[in-house]
C-alpha atoms as a PDB file:
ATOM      1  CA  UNK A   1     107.079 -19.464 -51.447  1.00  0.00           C
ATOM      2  CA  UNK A   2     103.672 -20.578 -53.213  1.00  0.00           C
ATOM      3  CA  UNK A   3     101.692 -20.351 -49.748  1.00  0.00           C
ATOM      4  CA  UNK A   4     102.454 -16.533 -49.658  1.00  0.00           C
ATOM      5  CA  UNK A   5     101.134 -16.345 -53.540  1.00  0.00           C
ATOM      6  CA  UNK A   6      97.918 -17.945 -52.445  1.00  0.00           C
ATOM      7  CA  UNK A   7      97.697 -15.276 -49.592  1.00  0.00           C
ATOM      8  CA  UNK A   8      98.810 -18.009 -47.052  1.00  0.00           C
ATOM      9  CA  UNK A   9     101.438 -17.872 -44.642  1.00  0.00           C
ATOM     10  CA  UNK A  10     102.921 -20.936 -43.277  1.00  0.00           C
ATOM     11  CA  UNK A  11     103.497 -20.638 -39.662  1.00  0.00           C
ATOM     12  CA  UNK A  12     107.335 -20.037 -39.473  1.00  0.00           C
ATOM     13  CA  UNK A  13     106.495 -17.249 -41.975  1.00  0.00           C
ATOM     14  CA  UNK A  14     104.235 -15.893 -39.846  1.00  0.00           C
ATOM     15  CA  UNK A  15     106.182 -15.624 -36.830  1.00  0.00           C
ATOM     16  CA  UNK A  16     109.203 -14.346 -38.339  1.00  0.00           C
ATOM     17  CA  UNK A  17     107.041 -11.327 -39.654  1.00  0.00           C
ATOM     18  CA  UNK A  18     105.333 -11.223 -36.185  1.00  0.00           C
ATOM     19  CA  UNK A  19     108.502 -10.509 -34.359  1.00  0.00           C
ATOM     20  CA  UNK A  20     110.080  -8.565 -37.051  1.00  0.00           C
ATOM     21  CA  UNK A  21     107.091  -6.093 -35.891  1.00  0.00           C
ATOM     22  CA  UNK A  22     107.970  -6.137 -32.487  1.00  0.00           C
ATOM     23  CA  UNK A  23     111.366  -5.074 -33.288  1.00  0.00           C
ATOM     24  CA  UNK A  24     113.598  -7.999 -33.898  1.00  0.00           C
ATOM     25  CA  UNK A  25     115.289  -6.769 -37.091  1.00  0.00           C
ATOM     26  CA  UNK A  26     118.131  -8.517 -38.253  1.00  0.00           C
ATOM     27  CA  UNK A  27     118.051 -12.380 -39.294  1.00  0.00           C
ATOM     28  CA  UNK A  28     120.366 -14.056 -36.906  1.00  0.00           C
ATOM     29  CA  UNK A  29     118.881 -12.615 -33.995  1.00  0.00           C
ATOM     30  CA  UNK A  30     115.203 -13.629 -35.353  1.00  0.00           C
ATOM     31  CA  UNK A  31     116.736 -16.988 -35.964  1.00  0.00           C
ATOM     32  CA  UNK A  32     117.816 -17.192 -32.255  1.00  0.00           C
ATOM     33  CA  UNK A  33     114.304 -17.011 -30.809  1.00  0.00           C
ATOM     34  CA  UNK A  34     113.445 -20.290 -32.590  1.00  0.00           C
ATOM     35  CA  UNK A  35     116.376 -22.053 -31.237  1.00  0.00           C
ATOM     36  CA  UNK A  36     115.469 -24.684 -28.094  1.00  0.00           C
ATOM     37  CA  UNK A  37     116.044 -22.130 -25.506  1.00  0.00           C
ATOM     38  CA  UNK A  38     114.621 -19.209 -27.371  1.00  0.00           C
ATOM     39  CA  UNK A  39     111.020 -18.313 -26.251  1.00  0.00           C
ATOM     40  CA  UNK A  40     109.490 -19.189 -29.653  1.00  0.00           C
ATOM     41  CA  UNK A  41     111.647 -22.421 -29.744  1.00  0.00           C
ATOM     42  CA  UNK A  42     110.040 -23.202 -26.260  1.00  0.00           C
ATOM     43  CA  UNK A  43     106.885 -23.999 -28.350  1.00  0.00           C
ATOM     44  CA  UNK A  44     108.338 -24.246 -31.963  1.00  0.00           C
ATOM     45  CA  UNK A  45     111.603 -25.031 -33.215  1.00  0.00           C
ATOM     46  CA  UNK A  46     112.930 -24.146 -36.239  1.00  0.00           C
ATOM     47  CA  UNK A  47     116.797 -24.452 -37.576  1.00  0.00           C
ATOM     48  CA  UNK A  48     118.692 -21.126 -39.147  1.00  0.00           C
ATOM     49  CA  UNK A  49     118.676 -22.427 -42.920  1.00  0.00           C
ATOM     50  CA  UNK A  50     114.617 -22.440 -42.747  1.00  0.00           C
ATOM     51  CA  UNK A  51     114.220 -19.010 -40.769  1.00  0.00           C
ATOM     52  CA  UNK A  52     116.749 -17.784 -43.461  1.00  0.00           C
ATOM     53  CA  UNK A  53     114.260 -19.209 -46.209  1.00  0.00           C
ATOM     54  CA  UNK A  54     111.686 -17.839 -44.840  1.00  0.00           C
ATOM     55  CA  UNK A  55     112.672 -14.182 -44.231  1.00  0.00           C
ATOM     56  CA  UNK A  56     113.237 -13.902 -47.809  1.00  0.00           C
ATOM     57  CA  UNK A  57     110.283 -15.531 -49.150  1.00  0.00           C
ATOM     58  CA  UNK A  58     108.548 -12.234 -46.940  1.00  0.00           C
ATOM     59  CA  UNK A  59     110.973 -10.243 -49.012  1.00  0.00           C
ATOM     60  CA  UNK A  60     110.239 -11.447 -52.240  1.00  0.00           C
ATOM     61  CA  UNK A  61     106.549 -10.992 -51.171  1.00  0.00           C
ATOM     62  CA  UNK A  62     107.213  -7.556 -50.401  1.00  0.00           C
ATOM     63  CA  UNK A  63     105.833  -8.245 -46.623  1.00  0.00           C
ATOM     64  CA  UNK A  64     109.104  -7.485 -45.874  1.00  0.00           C
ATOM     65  CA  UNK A  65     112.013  -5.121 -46.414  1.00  0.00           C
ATOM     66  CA  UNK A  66     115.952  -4.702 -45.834  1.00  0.00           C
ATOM     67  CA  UNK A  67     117.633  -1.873 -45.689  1.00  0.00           C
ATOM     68  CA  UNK A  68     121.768  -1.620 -45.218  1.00  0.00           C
ATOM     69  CA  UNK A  69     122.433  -1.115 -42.006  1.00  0.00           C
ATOM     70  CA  UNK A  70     126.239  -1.368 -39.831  1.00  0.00           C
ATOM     71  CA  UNK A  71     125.911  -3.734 -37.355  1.00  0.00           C
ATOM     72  CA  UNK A  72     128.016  -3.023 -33.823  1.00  0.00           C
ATOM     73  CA  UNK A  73     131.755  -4.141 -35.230  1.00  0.00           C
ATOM     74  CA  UNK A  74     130.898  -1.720 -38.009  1.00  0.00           C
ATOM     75  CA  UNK A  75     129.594  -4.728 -40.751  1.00  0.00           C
ATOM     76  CA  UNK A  76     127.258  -4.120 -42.805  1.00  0.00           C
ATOM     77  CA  UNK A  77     123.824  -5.994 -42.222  1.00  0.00           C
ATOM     78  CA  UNK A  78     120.272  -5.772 -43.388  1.00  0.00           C
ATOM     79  CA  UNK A  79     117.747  -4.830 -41.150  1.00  0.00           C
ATOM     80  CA  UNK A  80     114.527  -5.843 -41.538  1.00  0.00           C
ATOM     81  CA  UNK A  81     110.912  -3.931 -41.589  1.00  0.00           C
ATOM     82  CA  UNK A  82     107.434  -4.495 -42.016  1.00  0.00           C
ATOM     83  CA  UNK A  83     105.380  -3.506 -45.387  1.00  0.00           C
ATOM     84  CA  UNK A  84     101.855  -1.810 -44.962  1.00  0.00           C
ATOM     85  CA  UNK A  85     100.959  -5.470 -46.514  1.00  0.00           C
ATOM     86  CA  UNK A  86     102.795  -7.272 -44.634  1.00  0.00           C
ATOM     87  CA  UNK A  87     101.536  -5.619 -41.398  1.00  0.00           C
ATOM     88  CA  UNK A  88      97.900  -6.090 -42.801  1.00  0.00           C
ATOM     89  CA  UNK A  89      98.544  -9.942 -43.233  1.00  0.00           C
ATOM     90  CA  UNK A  90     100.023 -10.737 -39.447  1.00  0.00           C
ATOM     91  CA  UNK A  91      97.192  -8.893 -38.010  1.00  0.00           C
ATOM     92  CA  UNK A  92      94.606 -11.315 -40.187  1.00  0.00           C
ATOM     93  CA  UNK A  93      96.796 -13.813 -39.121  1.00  0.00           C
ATOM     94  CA  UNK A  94      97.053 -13.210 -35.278  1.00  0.00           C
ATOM     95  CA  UNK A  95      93.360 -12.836 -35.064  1.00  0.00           C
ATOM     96  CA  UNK A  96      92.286 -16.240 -36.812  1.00  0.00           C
ATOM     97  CA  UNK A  97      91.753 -19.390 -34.382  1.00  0.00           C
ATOM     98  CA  UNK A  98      93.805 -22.440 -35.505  1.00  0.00           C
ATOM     99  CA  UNK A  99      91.278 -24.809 -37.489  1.00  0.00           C
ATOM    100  CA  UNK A 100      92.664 -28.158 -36.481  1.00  0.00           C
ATOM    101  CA  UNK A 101      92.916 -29.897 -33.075  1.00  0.00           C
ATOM    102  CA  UNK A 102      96.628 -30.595 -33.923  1.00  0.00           C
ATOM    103  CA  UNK A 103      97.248 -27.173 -33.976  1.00  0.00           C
ATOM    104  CA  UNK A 104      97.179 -26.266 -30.703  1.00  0.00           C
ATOM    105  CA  UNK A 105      99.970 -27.267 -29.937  1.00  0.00           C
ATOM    106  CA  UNK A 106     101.971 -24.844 -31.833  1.00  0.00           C
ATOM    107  CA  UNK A 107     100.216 -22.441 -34.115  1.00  0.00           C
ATOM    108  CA  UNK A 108      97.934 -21.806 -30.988  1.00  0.00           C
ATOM    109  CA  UNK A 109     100.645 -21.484 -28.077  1.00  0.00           C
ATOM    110  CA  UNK A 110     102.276 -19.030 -30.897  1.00  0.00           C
ATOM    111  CA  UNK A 111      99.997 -17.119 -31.785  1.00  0.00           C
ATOM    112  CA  UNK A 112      99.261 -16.485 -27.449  1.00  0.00           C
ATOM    113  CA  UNK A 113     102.964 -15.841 -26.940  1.00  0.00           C
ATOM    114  CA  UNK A 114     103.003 -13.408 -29.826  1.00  0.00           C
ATOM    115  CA  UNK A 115      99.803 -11.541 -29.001  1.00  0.00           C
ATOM    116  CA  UNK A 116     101.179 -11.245 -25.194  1.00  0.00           C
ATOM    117  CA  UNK A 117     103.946  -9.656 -26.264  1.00  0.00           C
ATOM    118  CA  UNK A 118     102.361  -7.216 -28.645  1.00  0.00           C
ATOM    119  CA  UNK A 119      99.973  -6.430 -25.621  1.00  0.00           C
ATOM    120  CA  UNK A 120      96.731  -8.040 -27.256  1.00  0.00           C
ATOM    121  CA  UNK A 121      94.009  -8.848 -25.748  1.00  0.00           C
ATOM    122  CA  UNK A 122      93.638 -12.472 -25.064  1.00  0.00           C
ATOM    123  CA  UNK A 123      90.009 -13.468 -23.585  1.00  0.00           C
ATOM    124  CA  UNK A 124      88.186 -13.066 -26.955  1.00  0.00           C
ATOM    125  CA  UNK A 125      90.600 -14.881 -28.695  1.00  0.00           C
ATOM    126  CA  UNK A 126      90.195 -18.026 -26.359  1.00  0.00           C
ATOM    127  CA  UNK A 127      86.660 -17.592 -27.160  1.00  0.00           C
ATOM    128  CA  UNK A 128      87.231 -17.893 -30.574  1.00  0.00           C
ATOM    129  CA  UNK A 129      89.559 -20.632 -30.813  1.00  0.00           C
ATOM    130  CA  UNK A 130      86.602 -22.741 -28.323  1.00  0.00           C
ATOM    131  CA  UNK A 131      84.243 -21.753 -30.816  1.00  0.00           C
ATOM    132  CA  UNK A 132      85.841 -22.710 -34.086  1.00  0.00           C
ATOM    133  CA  UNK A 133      86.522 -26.615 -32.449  1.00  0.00           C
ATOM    134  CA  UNK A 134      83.217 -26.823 -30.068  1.00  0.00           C
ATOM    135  CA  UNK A 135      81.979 -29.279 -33.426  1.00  0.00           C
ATOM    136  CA  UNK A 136      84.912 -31.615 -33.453  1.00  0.00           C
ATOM    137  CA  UNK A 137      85.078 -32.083 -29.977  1.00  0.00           C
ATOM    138  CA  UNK A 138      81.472 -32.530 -29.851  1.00  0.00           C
ATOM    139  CA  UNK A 139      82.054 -35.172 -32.671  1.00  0.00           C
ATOM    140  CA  UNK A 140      84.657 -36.868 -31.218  1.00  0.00           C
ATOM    141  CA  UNK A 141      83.706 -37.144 -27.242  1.00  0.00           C
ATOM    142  CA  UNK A 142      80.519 -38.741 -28.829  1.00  0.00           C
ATOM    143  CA  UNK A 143      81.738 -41.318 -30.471  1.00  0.00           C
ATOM    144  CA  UNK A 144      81.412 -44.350 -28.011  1.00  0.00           C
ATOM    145  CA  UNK A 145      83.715 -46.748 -30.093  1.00  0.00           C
ATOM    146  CA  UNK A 146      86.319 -48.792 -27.763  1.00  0.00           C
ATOM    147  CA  UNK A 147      88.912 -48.939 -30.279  1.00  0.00           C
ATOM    148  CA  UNK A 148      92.523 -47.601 -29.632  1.00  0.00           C
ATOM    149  CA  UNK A 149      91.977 -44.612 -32.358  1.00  0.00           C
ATOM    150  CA  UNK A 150      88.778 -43.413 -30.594  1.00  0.00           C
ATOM    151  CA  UNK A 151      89.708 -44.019 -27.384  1.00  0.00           C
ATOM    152  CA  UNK A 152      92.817 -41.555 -27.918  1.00  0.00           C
ATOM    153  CA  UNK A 153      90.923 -38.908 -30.670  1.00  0.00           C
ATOM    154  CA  UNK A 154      88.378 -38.660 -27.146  1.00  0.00           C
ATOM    155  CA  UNK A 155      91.085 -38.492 -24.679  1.00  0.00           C
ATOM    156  CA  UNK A 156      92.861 -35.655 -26.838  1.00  0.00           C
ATOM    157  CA  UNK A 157      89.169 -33.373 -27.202  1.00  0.00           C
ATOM    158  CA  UNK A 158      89.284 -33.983 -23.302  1.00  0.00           C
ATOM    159  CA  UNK A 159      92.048 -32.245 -22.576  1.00  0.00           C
ATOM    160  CA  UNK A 160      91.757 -29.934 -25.402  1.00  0.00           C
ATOM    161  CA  UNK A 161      88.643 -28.856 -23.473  1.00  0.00           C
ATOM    162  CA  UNK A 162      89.962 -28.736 -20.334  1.00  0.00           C
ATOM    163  CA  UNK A 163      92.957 -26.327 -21.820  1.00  0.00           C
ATOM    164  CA  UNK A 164      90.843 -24.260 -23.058  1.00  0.00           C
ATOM    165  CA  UNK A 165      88.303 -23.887 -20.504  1.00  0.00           C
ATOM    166  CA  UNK A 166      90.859 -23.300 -17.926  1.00  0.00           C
ATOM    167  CA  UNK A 167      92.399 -20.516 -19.904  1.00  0.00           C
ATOM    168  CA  UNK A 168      89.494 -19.302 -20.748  1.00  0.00           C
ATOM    169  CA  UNK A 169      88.919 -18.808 -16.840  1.00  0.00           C
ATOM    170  CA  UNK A 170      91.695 -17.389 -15.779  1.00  0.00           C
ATOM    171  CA  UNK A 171      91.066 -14.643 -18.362  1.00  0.00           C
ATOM    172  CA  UNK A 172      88.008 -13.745 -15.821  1.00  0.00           C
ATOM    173  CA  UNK A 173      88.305 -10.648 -14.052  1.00  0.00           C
ATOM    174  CA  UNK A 174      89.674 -10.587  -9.996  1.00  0.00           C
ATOM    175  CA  UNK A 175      86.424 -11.178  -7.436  1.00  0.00           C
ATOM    176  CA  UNK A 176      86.712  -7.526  -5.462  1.00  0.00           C
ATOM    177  CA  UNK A 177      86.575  -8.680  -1.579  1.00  0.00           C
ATOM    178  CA  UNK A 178      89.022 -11.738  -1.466  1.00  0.00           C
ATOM    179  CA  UNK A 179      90.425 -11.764   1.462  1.00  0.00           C
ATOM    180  CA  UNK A 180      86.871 -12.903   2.115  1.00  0.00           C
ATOM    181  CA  UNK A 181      86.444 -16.983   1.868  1.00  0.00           C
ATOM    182  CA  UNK A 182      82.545 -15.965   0.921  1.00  0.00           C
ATOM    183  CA  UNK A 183      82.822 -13.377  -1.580  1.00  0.00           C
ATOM    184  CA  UNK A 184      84.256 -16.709  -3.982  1.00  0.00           C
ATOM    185  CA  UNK A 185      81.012 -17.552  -5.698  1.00  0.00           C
ATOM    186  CA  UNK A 186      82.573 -21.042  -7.518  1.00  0.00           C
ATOM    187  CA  UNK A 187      80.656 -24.305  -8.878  1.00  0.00           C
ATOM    188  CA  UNK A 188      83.546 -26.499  -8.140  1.00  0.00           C
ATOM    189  CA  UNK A 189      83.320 -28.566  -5.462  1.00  0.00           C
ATOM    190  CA  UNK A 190      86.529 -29.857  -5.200  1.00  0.00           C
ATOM    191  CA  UNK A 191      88.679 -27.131  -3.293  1.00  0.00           C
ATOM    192  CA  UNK A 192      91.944 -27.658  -1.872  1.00  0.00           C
ATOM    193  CA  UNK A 193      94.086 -25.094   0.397  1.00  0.00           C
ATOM    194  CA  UNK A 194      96.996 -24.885  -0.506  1.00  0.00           C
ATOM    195  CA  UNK A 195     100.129 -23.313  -0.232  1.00  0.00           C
ATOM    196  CA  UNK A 196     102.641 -22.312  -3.795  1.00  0.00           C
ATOM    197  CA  UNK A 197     105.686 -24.242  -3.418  1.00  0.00           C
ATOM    198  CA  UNK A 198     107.596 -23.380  -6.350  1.00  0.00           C
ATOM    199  CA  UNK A 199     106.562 -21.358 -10.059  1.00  0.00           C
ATOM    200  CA  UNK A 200     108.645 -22.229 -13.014  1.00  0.00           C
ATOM    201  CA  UNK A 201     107.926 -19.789 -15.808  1.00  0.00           C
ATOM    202  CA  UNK A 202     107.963 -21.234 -19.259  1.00  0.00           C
ATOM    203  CA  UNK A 203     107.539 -18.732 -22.927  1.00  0.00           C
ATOM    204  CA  UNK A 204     103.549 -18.775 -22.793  1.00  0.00           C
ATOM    205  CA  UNK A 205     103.196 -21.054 -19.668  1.00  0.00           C
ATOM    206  CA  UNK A 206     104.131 -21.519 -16.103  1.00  0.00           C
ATOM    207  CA  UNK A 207     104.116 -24.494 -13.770  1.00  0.00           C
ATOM    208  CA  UNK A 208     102.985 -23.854 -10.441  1.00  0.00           C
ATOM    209  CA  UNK A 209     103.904 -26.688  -7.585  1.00  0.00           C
ATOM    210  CA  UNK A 210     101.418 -26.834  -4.808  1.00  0.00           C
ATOM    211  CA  UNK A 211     101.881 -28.154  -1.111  1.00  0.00           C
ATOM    212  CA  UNK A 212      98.326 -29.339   0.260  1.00  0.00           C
ATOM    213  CA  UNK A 213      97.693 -29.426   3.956  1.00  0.00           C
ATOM    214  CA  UNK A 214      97.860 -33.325   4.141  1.00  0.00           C
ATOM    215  CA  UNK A 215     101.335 -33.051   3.130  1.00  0.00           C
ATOM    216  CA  UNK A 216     100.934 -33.939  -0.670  1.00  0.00           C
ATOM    217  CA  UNK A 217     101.430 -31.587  -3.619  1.00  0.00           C
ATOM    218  CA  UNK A 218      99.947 -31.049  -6.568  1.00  0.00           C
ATOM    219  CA  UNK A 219     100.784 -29.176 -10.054  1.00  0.00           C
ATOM    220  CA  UNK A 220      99.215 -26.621 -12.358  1.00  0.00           C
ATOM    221  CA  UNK A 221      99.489 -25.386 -15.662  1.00  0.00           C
ATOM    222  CA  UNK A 222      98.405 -22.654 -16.450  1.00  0.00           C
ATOM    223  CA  UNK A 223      99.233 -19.281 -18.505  1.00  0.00           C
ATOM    224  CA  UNK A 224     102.223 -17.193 -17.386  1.00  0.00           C
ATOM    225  CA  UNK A 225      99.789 -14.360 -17.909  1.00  0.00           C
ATOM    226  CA  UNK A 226      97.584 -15.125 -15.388  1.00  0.00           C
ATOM    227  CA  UNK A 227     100.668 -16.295 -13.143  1.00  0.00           C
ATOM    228  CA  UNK A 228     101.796 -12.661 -13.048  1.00  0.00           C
ATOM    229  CA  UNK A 229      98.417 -11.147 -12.142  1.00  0.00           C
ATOM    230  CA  UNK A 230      97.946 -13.219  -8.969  1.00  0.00           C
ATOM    231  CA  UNK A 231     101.452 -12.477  -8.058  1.00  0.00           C
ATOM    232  CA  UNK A 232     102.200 -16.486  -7.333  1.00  0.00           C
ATOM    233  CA  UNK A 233     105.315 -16.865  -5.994  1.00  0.00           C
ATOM    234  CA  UNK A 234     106.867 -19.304  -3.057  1.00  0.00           C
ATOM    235  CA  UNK A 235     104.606 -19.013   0.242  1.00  0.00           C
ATOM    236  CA  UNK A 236     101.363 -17.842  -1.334  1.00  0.00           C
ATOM    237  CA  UNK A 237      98.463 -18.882  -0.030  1.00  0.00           C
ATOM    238  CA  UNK A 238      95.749 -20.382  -2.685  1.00  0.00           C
ATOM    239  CA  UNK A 239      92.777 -22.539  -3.347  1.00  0.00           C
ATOM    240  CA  UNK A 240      93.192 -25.074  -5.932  1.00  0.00           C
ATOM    241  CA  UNK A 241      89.964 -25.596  -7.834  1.00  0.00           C
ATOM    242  CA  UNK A 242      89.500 -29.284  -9.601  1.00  0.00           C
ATOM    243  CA  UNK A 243      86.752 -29.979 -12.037  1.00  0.00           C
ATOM    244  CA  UNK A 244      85.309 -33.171 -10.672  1.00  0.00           C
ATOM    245  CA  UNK A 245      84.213 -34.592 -13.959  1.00  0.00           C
ATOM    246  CA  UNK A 246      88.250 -35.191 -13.994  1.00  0.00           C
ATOM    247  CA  UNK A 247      88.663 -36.918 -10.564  1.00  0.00           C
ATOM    248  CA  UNK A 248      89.360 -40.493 -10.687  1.00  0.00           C
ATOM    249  CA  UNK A 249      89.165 -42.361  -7.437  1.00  0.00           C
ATOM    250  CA  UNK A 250      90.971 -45.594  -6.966  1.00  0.00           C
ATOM    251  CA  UNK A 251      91.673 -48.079  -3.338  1.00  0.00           C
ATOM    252  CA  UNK A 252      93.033 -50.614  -2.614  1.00  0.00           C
ATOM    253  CA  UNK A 253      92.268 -54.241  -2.876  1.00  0.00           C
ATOM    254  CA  UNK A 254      94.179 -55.777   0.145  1.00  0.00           C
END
């Protein structure tokens, strides 16, 4: 392909060299993982015919090699391998924030799924990405205009920001002492006890259903990372922290 002649992979490219370095070697089974229910698919799916493409435009770049190998009915099958170049590209690639707002939503949530899985660490990386969009969300959440386009363009930086910001936090090392209610030194002011109800685990993140002492619930998203290192599970006891520039209030009129 002419992006990898210009030095630039496109994303599909990328993550088919990405998990050909974590050890998915043959074509078919690095297909799979972009399918719906594969855990790249989760975030970005791709059909056979363009992972197929793709795996031997890395070839022809020499990112890439096959060698014969017998598969397990005894056919013979090429398995795939990284090139020193090849390995020098994904790590360029795995360390550069996405430049666009858009492309959070899957070169981003990628690139975290990828880096978890090749035991990277994530906190600086966050950092990063806030840095390289801190101007265009600047730019946009200033522009006052009441017109459908800005409206939406500031409603988007919003909760970009708040993404970002909340995994940013939960990046934060654990508070030693927390079975103490005082040793939590937080500016939030909204803070609800709560209790987990349910965790469903997604490919990067989980959703985590909350029963507050009222009786109502309330959901969070946030990374499966972070998920796993407060052990959440069914019965937990938390605080749920809520950033009250996000709070709406609302009553009724009758």
């Amino acid at each position: 392909m002419e992006s990898i002649k210009n030095n630039q992979l496109s994303l599909v490219e990328a993550t088919c060299l990405a998990l050909i370095s974590q050890g998915s070697t043959h074509g078919y089974d690095i297909a799979k993982r972009f399918h719906p229910n594969g855990d790249i698919g989760e975030v970005f799916t791709q059909t056979n015919p363009v992972v197929y493409r793709a795996l031997k435009s890395l070839e022809a770049a020499q990112l890439v090699k096959s060698t014969d190998a017998l598969g397990v009915r005894k056919q013979l099958k090429f398995a795939l391998s990284m090139t020193g170049e090849g390995d020098r590209m994904l790590k360029s690639w795995l360390n550069a924030p996405a430049t666009h707002i858009r492309d959070l939503r899957t070169e981003f949530l990628v690139k975290l799924h990828l880096r978890e899985l090749a035991g990277m660490k994530q906190q600086k990386f966050i950092a990063m990405q806030r840095d390289a969009l801190d101007t265009v969300l600047a730019r946009l959440l200033a522009n006052s205009s009441r017109s459908a386009v800005a409206i939406w363009r500031r409603e988007q930086a919003r909760a970009v920001s708040r993404f970002l910001d909340e995994l940013a936090g939960e990046e934060s090392p654990p508070v030693n002492n927390t079975d103490r209610e005082d040793s939590l030194q937080l500016s939030a002011r909204n803070q609800l006890h709560a209790k987990v109800i349910s965790v469903k685990h997604g490919g990067v993140l989980s959703t985590v259903k909350l029963a507050l002492d009222p009786g109502q619930t309330m959901t969070a998203t946030i990374t499966r990372e972070a998920t796993d290192a407060l052990a959440l599970a069914p019965g937990t006891e938390v605080l749920g922290l809520c950033k009250a520039t996000d709070v709406l209030v609302a009553r009724s009129l009758t």
